[in-house]
N, C-alpha and C. Protein backbone atom coordinates (compact mmCIF):
# COMPACT_ATOMS: atom_id res chain seq x y z
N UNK A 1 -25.66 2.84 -22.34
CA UNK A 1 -25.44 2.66 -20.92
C UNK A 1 -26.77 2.80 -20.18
N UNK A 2 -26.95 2.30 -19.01
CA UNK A 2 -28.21 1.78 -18.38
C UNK A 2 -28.86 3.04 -18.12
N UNK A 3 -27.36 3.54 -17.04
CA UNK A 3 -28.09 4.93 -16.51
C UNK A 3 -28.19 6.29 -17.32
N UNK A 4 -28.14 6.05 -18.30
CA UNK A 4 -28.28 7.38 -19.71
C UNK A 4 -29.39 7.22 -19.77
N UNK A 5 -29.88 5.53 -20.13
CA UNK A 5 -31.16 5.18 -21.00
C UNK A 5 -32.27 5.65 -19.76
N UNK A 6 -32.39 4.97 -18.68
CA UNK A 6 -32.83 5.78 -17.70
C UNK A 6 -33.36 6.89 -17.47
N UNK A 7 -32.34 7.91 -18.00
CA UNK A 7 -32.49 9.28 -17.83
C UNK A 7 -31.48 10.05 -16.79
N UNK A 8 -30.24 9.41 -16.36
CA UNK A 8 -29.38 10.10 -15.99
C UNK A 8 -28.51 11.01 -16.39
N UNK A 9 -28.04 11.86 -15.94
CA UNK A 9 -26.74 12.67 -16.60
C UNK A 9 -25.77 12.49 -15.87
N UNK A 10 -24.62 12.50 -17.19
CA UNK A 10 -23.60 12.24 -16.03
C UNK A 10 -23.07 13.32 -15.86
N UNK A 11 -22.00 13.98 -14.61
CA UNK A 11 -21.89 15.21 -13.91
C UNK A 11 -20.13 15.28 -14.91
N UNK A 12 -20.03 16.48 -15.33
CA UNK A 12 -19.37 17.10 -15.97
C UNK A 12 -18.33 17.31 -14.73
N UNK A 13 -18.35 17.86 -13.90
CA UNK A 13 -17.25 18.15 -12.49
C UNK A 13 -17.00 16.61 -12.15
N UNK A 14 -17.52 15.51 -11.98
CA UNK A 14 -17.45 14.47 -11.75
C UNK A 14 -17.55 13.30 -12.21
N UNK A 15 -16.72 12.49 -13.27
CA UNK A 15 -17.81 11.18 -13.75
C UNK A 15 -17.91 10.23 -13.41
N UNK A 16 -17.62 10.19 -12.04
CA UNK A 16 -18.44 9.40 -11.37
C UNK A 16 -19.64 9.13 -10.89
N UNK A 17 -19.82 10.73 -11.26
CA UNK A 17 -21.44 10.99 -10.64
C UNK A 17 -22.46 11.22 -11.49
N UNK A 18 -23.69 10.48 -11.39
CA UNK A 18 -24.96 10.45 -12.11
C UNK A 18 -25.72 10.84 -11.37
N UNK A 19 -26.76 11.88 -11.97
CA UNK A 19 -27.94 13.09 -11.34
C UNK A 19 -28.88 12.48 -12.30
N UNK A 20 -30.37 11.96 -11.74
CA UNK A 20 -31.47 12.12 -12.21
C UNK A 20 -32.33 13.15 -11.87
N UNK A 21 -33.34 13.79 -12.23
CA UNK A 21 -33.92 14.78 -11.98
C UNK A 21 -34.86 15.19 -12.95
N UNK A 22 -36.03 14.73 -12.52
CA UNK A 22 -37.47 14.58 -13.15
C UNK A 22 -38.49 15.59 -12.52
N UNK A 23 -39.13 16.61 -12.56
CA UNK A 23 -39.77 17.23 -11.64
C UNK A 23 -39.13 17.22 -10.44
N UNK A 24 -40.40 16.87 -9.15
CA UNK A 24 -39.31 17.08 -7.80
C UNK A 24 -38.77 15.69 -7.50
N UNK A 25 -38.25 14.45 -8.07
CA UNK A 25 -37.75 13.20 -8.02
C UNK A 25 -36.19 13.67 -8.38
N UNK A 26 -34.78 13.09 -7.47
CA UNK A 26 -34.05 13.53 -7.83
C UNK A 26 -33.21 12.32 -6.73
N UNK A 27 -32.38 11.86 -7.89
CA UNK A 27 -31.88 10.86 -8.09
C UNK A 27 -29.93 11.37 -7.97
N UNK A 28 -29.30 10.76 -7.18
CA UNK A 28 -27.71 10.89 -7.11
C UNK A 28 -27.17 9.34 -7.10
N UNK A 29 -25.96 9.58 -7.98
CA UNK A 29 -25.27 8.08 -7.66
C UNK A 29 -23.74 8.19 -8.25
N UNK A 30 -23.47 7.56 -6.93
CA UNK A 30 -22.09 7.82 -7.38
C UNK A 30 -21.51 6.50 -7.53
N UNK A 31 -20.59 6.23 -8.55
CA UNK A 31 -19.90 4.63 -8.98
C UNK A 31 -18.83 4.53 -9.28
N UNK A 32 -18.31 4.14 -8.05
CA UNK A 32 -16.44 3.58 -7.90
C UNK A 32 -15.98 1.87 -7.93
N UNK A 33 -15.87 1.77 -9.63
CA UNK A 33 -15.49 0.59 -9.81
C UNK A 33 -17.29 -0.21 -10.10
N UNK A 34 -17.00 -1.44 -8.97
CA UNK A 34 -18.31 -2.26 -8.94
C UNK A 34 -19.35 -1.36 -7.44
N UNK A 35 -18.79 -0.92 -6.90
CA UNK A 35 -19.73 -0.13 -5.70
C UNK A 35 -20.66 1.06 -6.26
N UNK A 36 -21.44 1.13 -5.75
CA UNK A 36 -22.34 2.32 -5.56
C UNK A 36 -23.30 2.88 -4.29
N UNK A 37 -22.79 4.36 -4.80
CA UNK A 37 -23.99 4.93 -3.73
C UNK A 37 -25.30 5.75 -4.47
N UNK A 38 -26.07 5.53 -3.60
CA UNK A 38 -27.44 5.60 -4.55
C UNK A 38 -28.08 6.64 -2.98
N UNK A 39 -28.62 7.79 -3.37
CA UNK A 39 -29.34 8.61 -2.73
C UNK A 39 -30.09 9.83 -3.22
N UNK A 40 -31.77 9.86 -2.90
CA UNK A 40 -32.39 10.80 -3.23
C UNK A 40 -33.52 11.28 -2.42
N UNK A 41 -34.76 11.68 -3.14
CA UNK A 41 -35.55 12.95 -2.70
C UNK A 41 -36.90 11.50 -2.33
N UNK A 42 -37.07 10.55 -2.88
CA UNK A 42 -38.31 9.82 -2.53
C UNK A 42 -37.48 8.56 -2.49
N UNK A 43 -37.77 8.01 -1.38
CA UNK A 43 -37.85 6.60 -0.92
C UNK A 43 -38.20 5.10 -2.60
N UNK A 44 -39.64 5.57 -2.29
CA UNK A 44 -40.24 4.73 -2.82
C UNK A 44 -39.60 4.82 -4.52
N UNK A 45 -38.95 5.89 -4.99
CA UNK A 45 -38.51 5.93 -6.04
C UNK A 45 -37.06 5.15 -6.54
N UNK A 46 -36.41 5.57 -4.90
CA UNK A 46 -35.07 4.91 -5.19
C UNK A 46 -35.35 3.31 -5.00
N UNK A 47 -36.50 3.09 -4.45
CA UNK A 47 -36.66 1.45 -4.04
C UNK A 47 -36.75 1.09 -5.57
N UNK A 48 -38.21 2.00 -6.75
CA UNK A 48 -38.18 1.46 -7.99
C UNK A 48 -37.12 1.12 -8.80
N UNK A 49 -36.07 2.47 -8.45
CA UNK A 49 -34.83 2.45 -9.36
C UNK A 49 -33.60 1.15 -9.30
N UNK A 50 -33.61 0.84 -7.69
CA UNK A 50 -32.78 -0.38 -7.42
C UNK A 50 -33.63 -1.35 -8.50
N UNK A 51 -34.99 -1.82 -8.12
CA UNK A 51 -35.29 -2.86 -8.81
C UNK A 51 -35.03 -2.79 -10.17
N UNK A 52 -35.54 -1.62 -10.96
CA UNK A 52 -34.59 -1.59 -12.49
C UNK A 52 -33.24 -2.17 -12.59
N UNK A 53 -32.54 -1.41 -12.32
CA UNK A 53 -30.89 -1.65 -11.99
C UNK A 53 -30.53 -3.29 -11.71
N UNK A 54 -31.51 -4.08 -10.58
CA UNK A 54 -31.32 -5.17 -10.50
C UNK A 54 -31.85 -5.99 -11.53
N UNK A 55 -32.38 -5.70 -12.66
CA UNK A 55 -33.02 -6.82 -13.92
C UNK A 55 -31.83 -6.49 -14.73
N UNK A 56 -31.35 -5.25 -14.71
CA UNK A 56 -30.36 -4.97 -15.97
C UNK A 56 -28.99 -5.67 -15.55
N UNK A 57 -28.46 -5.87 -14.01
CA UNK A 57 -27.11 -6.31 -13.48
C UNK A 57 -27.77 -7.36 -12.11
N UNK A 58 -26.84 -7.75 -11.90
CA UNK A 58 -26.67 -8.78 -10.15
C UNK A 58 -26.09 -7.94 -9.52
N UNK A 59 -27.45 -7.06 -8.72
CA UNK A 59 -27.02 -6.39 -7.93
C UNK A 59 -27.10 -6.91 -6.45
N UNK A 60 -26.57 -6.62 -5.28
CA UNK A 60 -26.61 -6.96 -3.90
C UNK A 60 -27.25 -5.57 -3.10
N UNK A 61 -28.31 -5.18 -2.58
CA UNK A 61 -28.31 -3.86 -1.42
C UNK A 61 -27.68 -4.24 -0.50
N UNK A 62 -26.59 -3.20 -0.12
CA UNK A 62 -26.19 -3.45 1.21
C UNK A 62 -27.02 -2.39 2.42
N UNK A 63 -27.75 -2.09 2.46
CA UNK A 63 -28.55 -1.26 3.16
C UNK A 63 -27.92 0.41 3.02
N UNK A 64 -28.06 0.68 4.44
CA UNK A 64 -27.54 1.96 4.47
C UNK A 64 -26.26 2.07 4.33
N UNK A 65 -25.44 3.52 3.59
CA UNK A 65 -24.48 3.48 3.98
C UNK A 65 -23.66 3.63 4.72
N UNK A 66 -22.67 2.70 5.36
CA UNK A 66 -21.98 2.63 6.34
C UNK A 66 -19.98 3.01 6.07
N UNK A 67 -19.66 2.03 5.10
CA UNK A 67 -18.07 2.16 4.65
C UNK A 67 -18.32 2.01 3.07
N UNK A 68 -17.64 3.29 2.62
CA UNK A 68 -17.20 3.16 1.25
C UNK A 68 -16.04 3.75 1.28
N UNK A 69 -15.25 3.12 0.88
CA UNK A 69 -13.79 3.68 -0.28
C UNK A 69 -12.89 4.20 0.81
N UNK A 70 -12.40 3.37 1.81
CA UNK A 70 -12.16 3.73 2.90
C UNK A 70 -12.46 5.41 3.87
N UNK A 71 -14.04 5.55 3.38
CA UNK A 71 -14.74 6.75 3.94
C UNK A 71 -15.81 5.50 5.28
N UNK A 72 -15.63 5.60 6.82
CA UNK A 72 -16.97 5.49 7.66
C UNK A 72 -17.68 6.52 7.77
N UNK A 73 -19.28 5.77 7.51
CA UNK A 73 -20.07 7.14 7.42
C UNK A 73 -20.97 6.45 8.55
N UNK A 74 -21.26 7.44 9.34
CA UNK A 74 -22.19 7.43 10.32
C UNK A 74 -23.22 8.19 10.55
N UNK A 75 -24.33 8.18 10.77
CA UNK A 75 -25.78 9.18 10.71
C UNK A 75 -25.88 9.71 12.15
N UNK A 76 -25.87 11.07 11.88
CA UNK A 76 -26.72 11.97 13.28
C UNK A 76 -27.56 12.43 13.07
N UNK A 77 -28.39 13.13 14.25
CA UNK A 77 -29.36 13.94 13.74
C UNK A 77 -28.82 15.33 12.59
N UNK A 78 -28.13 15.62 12.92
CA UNK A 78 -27.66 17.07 12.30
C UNK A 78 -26.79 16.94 10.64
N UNK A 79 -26.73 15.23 10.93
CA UNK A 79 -26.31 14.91 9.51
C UNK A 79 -25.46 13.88 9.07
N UNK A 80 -24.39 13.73 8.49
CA UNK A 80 -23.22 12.48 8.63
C UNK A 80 -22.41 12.96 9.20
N UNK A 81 -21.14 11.81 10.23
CA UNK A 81 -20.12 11.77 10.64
C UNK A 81 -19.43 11.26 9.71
N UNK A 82 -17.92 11.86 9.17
CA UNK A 82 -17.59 11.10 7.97
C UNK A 82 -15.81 10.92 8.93
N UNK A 83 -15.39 9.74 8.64
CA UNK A 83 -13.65 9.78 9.01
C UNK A 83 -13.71 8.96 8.06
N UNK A 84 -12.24 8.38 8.46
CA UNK A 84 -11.32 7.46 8.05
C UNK A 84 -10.40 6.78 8.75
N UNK A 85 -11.00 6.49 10.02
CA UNK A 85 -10.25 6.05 10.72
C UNK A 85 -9.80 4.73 10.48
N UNK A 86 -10.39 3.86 10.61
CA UNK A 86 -9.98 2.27 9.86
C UNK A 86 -9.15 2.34 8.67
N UNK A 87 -9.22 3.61 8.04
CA UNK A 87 -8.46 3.15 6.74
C UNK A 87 -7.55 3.60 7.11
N UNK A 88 -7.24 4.74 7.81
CA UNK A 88 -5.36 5.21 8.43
C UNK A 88 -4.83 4.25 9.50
N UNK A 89 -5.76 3.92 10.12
CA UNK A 89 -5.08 2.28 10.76
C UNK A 89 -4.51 1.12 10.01
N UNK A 90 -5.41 1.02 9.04
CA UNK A 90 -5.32 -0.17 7.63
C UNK A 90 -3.99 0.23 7.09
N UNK A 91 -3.52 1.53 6.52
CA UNK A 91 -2.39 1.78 6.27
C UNK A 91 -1.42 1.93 6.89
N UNK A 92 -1.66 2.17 8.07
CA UNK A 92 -0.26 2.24 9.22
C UNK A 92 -0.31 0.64 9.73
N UNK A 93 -0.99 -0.33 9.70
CA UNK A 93 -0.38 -1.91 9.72
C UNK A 93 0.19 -2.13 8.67
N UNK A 94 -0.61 -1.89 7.54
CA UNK A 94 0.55 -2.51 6.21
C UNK A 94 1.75 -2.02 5.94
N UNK A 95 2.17 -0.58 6.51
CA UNK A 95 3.55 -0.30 6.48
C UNK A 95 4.11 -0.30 7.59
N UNK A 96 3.77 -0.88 8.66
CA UNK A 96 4.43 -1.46 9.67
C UNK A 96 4.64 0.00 10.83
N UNK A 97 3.65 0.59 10.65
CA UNK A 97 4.31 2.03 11.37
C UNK A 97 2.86 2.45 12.58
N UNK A 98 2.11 1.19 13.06
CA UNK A 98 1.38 1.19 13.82
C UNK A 98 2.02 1.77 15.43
N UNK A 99 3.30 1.87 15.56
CA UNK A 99 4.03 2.03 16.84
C UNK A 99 4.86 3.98 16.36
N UNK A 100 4.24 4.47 15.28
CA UNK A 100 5.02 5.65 14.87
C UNK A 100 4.31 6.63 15.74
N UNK A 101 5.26 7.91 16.37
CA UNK A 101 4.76 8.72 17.02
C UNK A 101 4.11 9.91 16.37
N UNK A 102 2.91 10.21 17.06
CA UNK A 102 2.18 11.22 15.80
C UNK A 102 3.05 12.72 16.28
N UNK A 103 2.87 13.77 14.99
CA UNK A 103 3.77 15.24 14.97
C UNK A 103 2.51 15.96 14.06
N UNK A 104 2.91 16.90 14.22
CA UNK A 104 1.82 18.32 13.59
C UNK A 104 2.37 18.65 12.62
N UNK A 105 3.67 18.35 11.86
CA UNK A 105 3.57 18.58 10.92
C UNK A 105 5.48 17.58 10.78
N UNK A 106 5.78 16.89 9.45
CA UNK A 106 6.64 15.98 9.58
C UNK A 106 7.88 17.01 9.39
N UNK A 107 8.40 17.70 8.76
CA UNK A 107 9.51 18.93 8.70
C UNK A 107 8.75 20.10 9.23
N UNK A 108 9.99 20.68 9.95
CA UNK A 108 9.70 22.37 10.62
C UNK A 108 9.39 23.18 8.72
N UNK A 109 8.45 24.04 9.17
CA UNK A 109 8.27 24.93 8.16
C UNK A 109 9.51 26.18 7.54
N UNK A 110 10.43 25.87 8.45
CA UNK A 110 11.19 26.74 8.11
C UNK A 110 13.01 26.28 6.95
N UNK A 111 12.44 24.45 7.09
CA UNK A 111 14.01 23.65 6.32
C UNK A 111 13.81 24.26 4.77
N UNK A 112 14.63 24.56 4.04
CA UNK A 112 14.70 24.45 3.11
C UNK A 112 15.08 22.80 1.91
N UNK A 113 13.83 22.67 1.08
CA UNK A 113 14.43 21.22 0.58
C UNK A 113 15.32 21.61 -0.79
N UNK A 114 16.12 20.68 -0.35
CA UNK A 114 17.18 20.22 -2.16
C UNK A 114 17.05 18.89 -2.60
N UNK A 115 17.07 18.56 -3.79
CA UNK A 115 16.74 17.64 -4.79
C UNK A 115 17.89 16.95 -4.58
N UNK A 116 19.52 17.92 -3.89
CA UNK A 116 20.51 17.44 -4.39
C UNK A 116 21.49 17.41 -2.83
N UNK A 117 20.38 17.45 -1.64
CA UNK A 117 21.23 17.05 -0.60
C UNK A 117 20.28 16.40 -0.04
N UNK A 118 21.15 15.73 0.80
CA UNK A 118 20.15 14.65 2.06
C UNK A 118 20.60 12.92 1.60
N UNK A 119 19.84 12.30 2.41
CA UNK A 119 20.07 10.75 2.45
C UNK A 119 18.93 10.57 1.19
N UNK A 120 19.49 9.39 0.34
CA UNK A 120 18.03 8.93 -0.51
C UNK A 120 17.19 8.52 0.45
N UNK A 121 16.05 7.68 0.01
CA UNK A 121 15.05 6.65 0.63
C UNK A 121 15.94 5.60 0.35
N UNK A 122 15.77 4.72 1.51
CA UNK A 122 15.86 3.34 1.55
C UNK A 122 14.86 2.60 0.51
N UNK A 123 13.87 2.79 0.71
CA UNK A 123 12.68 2.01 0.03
C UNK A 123 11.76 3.32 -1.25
N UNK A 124 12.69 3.60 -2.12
CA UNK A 124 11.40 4.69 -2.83
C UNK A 124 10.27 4.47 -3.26
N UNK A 125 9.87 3.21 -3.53
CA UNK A 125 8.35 2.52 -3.95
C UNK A 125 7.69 2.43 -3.04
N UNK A 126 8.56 2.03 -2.00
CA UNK A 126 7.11 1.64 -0.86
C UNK A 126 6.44 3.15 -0.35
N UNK A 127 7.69 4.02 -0.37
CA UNK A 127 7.11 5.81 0.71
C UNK A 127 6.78 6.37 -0.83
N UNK A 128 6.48 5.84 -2.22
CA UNK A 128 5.62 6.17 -3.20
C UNK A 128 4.27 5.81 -2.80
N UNK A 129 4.32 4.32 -2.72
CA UNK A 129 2.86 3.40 -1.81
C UNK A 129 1.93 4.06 -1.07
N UNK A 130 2.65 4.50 -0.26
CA UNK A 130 2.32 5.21 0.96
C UNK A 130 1.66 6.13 0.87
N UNK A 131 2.37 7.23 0.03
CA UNK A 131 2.13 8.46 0.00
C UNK A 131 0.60 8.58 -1.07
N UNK A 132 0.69 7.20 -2.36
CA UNK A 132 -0.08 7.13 -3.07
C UNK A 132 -1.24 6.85 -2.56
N UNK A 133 -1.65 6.26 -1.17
CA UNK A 133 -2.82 5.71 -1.00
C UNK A 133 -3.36 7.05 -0.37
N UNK A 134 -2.71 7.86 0.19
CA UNK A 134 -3.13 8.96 1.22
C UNK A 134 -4.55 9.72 0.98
């Protein structure tokens, strides 16, 4: 693999995540699917490392990062703004619940649930869907 030969490791808590770290050069990347995020300690290093990366694959820079994995990331001085707002919009159009009223919490803390009372779901795949993308 590219980023072994390199000199990456891959992160034991994470494997998605690859740590380079050469003296004070220090290399992060994280890879979901075909995307990546690529961030470190020297500029001019991560510029070398893209160009590697781009002889070994067809890669595209998309510059800074802005949207990954339905995460918006935005830069302040003090650091990133991170939501998700587009993506809880994205999911409340596709299940049609763009007009649902928001609550602090969907049952009172005090109902007790049973397996073996109440109405089924109408739809159990789709409020699986749902619940799966969350």
């Amino acid at each position: 693999m590219f980023l072994l030969r390199f000199g990456f490791a891959q992160s034991k808590a994470n494997p998605s995540l690859f740590i380079y770290h050469q003296k004070n050069l220090k290399l992060y990347l994280l890879l979901y699917v075909d995307d990546i995020i690529l961030t470190g300690s020297h500029a001019k290093f991560i510029t070398h490392f893209v160009d590697q990366l781009g002889r070994e694959f067809d890669v595209k820079d998309l510059g800074s990062l802005r949207y990954f994995i339905g995460l918006e990331v935005n830069p302040h001085s003090e650091g990133l703004h991170i939501s998700q707002v587009k993506y809880t919009l994205d999911l409340l159009h596709c299940h049609s619940m763009t007009e649902c009223k928001p609550c602090s919490t969907s049952l009172a803390a005090s109902v007790k649930l049973s397996a073996n009372e109440g109405d089924l779901l109408v739809n159990a795949t789709e409020y699986r869907h749902l619940v799966g993308s969350l």
